[in-house]
N, C-alpha and C. Protein backbone atom coordinates (compact mmCIF):
# COMPACT_ATOMS: atom_id res chain seq x y z
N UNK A 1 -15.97 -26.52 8.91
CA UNK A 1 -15.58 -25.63 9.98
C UNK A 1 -15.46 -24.21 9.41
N UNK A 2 -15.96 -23.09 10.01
CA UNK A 2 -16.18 -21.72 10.19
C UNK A 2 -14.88 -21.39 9.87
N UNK A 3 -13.73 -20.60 9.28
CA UNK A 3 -12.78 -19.94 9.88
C UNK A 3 -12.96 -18.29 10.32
N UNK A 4 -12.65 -18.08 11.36
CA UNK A 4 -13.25 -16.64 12.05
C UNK A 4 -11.84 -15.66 12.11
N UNK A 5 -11.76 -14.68 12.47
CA UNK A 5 -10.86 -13.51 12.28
C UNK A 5 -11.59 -12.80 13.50
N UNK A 6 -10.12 -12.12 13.99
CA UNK A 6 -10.57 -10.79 14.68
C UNK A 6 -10.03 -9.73 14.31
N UNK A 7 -10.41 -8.52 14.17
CA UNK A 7 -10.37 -7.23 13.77
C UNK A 7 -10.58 -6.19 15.51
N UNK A 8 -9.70 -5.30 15.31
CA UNK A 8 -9.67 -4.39 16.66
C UNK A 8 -9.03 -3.12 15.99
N UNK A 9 -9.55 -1.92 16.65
CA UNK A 9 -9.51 -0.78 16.74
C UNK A 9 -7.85 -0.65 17.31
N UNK A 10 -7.26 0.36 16.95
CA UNK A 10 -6.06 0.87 17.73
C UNK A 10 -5.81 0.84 19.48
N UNK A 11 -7.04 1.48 20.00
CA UNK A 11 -6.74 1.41 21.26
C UNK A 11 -7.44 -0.08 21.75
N UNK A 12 -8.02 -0.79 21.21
CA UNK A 12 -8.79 -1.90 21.12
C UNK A 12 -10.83 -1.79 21.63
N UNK A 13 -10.93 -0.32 22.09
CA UNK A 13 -12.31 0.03 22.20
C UNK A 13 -12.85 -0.72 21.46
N UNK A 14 -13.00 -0.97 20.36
CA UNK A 14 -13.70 -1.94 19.07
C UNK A 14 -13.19 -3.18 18.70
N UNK A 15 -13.73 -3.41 18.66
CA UNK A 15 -13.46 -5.34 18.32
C UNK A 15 -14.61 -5.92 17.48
N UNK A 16 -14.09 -6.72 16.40
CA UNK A 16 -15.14 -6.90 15.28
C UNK A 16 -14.97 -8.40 15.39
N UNK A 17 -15.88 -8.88 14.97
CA UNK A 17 -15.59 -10.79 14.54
C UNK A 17 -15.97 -11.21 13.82
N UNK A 18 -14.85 -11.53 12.09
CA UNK A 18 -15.82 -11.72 10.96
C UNK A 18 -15.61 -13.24 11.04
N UNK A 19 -16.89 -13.77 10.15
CA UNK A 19 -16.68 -14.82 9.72
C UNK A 19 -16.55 -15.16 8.50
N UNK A 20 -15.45 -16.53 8.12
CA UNK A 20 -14.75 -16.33 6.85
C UNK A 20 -14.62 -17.74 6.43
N UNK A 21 -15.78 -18.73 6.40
CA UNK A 21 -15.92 -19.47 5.57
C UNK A 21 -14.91 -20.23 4.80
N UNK A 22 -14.34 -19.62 3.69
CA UNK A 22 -13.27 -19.77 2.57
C UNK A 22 -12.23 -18.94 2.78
N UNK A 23 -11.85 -18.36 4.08
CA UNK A 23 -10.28 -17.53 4.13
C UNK A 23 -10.27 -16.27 4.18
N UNK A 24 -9.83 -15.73 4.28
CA UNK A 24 -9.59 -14.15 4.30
C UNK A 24 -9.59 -13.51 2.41
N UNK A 25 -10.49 -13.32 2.27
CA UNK A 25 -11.05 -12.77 0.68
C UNK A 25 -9.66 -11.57 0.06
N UNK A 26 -9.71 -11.67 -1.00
CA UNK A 26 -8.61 -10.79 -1.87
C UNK A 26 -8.97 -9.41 -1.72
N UNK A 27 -7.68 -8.98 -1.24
CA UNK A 27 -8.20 -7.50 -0.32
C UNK A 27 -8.42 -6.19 -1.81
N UNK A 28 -8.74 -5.32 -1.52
CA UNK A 28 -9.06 -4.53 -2.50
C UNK A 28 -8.71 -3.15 -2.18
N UNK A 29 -9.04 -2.00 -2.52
CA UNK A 29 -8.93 -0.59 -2.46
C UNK A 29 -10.20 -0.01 -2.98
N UNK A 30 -10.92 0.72 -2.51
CA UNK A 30 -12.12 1.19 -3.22
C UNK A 30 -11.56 2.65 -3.45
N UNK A 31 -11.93 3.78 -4.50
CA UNK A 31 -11.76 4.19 -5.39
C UNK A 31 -12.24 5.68 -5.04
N UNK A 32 -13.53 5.59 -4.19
CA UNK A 32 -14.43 6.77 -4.21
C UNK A 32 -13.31 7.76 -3.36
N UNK A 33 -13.89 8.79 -3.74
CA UNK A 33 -13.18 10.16 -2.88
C UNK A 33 -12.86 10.06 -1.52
N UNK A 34 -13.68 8.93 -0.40
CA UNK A 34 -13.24 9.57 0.77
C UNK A 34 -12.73 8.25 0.59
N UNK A 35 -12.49 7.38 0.31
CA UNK A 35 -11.38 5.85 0.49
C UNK A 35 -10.14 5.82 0.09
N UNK A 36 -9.78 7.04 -1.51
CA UNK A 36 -8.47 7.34 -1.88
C UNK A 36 -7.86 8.38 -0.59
N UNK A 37 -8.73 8.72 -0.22
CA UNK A 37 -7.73 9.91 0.89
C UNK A 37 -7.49 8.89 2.04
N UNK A 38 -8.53 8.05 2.58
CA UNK A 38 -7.93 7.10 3.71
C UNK A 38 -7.06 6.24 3.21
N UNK A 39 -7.07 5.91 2.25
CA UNK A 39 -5.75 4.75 2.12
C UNK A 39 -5.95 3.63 2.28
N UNK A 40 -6.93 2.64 3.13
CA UNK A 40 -6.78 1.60 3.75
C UNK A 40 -7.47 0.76 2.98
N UNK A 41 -6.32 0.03 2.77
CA UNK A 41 -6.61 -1.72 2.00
C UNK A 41 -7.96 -2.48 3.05
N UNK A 42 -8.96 -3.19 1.95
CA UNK A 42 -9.80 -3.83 2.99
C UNK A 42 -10.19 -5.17 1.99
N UNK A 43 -11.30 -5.90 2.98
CA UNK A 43 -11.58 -7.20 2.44
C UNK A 43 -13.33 -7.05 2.23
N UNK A 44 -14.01 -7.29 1.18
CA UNK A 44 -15.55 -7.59 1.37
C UNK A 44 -15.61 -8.42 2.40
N UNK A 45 -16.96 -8.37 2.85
CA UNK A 45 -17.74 -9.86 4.08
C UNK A 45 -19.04 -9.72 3.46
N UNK A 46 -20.15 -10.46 3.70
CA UNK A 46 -20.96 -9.99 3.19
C UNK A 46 -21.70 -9.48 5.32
N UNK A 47 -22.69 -8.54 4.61
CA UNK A 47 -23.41 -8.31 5.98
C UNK A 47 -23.30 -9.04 7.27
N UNK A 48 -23.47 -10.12 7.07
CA UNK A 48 -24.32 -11.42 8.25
C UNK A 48 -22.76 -11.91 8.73
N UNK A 49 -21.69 -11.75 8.21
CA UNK A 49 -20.55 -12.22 8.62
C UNK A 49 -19.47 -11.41 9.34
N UNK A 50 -20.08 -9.95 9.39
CA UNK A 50 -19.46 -9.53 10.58
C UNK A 50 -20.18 -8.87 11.62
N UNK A 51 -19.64 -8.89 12.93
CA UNK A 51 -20.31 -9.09 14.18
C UNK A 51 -19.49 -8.31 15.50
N UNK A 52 -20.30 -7.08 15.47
CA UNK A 52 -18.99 -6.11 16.63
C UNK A 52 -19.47 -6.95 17.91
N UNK A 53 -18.44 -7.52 18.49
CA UNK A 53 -18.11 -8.10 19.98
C UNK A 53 -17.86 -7.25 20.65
N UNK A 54 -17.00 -5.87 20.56
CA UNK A 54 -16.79 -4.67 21.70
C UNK A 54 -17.49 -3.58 20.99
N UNK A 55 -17.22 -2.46 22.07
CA UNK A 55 -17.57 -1.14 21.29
C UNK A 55 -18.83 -0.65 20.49
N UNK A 56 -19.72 -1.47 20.33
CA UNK A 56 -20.47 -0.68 19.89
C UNK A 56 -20.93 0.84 19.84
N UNK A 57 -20.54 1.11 21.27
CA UNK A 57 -21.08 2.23 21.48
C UNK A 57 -19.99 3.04 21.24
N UNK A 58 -19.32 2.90 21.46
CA UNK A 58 -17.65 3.52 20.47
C UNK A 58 -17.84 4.27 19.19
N UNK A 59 -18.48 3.31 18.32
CA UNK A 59 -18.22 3.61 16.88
C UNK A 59 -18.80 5.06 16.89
N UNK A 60 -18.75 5.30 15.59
CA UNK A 60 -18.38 6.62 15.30
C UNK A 60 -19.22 6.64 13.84
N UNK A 61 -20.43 6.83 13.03
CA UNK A 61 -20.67 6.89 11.74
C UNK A 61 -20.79 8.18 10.89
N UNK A 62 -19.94 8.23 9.52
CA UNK A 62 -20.21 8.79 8.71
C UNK A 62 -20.26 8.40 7.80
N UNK A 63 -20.83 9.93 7.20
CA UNK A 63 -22.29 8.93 5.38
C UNK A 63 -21.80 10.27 4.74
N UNK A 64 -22.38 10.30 3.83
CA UNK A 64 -22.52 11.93 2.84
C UNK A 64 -23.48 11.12 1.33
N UNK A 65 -23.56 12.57 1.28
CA UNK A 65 -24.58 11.80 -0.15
C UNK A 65 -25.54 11.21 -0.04
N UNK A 66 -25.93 9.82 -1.39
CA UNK A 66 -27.13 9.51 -0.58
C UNK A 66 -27.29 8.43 0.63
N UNK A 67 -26.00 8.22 1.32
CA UNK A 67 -26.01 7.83 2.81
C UNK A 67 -25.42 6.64 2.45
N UNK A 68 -25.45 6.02 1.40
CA UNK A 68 -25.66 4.56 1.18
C UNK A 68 -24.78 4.13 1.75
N UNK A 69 -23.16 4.33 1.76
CA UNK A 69 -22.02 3.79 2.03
C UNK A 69 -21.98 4.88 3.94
N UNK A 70 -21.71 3.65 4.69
CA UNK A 70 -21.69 4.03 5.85
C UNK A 70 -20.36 3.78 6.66
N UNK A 71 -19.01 4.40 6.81
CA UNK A 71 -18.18 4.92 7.53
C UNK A 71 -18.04 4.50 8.72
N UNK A 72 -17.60 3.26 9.70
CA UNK A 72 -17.21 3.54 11.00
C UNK A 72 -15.96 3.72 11.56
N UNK A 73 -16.06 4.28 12.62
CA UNK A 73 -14.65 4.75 13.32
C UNK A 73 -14.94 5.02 14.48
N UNK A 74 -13.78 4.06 15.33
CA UNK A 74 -13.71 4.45 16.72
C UNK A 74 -13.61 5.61 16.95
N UNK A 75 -14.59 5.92 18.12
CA UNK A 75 -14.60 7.75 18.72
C UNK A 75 -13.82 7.64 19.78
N UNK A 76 -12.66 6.82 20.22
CA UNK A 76 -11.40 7.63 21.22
C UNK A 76 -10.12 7.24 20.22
N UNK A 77 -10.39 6.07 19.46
CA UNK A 77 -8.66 6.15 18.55
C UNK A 77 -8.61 6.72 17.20
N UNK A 78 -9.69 6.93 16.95
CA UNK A 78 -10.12 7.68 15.40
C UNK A 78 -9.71 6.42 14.22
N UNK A 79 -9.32 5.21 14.50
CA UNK A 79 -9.37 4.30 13.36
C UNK A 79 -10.79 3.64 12.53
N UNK A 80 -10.20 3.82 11.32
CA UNK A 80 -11.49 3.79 10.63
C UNK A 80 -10.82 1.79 10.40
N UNK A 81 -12.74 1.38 11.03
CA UNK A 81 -12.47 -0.19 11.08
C UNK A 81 -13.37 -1.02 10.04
N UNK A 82 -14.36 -0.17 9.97
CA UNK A 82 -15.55 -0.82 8.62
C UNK A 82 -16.33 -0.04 7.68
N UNK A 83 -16.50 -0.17 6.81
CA UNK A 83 -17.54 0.64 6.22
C UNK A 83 -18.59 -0.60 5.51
N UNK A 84 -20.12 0.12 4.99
CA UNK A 84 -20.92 -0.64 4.47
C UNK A 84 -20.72 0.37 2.90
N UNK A 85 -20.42 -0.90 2.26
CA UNK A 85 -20.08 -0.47 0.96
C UNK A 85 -21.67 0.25 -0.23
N UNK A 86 -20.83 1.55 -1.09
CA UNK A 86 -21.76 2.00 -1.86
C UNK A 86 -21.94 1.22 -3.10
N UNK A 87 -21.00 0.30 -3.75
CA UNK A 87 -21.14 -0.14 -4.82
C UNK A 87 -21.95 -1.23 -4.71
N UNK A 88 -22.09 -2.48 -3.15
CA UNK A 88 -22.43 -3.63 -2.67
C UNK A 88 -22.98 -3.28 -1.36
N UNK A 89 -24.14 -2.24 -1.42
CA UNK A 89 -24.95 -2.58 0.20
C UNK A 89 -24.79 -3.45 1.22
N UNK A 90 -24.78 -5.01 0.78
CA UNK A 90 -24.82 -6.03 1.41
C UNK A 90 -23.65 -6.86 1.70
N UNK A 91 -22.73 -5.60 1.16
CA UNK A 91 -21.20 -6.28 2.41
C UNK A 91 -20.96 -4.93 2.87
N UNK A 92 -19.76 -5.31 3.80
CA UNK A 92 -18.93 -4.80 4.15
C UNK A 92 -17.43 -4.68 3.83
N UNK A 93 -16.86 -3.18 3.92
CA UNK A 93 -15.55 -3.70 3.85
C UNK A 93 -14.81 -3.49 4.86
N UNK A 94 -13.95 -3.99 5.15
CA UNK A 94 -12.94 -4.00 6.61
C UNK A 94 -11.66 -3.70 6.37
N UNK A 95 -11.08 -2.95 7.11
CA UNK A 95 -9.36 -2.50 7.33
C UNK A 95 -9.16 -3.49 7.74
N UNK A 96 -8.02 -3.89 6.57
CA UNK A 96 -7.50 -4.59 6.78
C UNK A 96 -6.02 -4.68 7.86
N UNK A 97 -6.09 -2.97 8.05
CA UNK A 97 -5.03 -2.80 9.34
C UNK A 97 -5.49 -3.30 10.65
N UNK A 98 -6.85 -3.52 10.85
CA UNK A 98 -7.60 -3.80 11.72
C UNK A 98 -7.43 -5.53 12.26
């Protein structure tokens, strides 16, 4: 059996649905310049295991550099809910406030 999670935005515009296999993964902090200023504890997924159910059209992306690591955030609550990681392309990491 699958174990699944939901993840939501502040005002709930966004709604994410990861899937989690083996549990909710050992949360981490990534390091780079714009993740020490946000603060927010998150969990890897890999790609294929998370799945926006609301909001798409909500989100909100920012990049800098060479783009790699991609930034989302709801555009009416300003919570930042996922990013696609620069060190691991092929996950994601998720707020874990989310």
């Amino acid at each position: 059996m699958t174990r699944s999670a939901r993840a939501t935005c502040h005002c709930g515009a966004v709604e994410l649905r990861l899937a989690l296999p083996e549990g909710l993964p050992r949360p981490q902090r990534c390091d780079c310049s714009f993740c020490r200023r946000r603060a927010a504890p998150n969990n890897s997924v890999p790609l294929e295991a998370l799945e926006v159910v609301k909001g798409r059209d909500r989100l909100t992306l920012y990049t800098w550099k060479t783009g790699t690591a991609k930034h989302y955030f709801c555009s009416t609550c300003g919570i930042y809910t996922h990013h696609q990681r620069r060190s691991n392309p092929n996950e994601y990491g998720v707020n874990l406030g989310c």
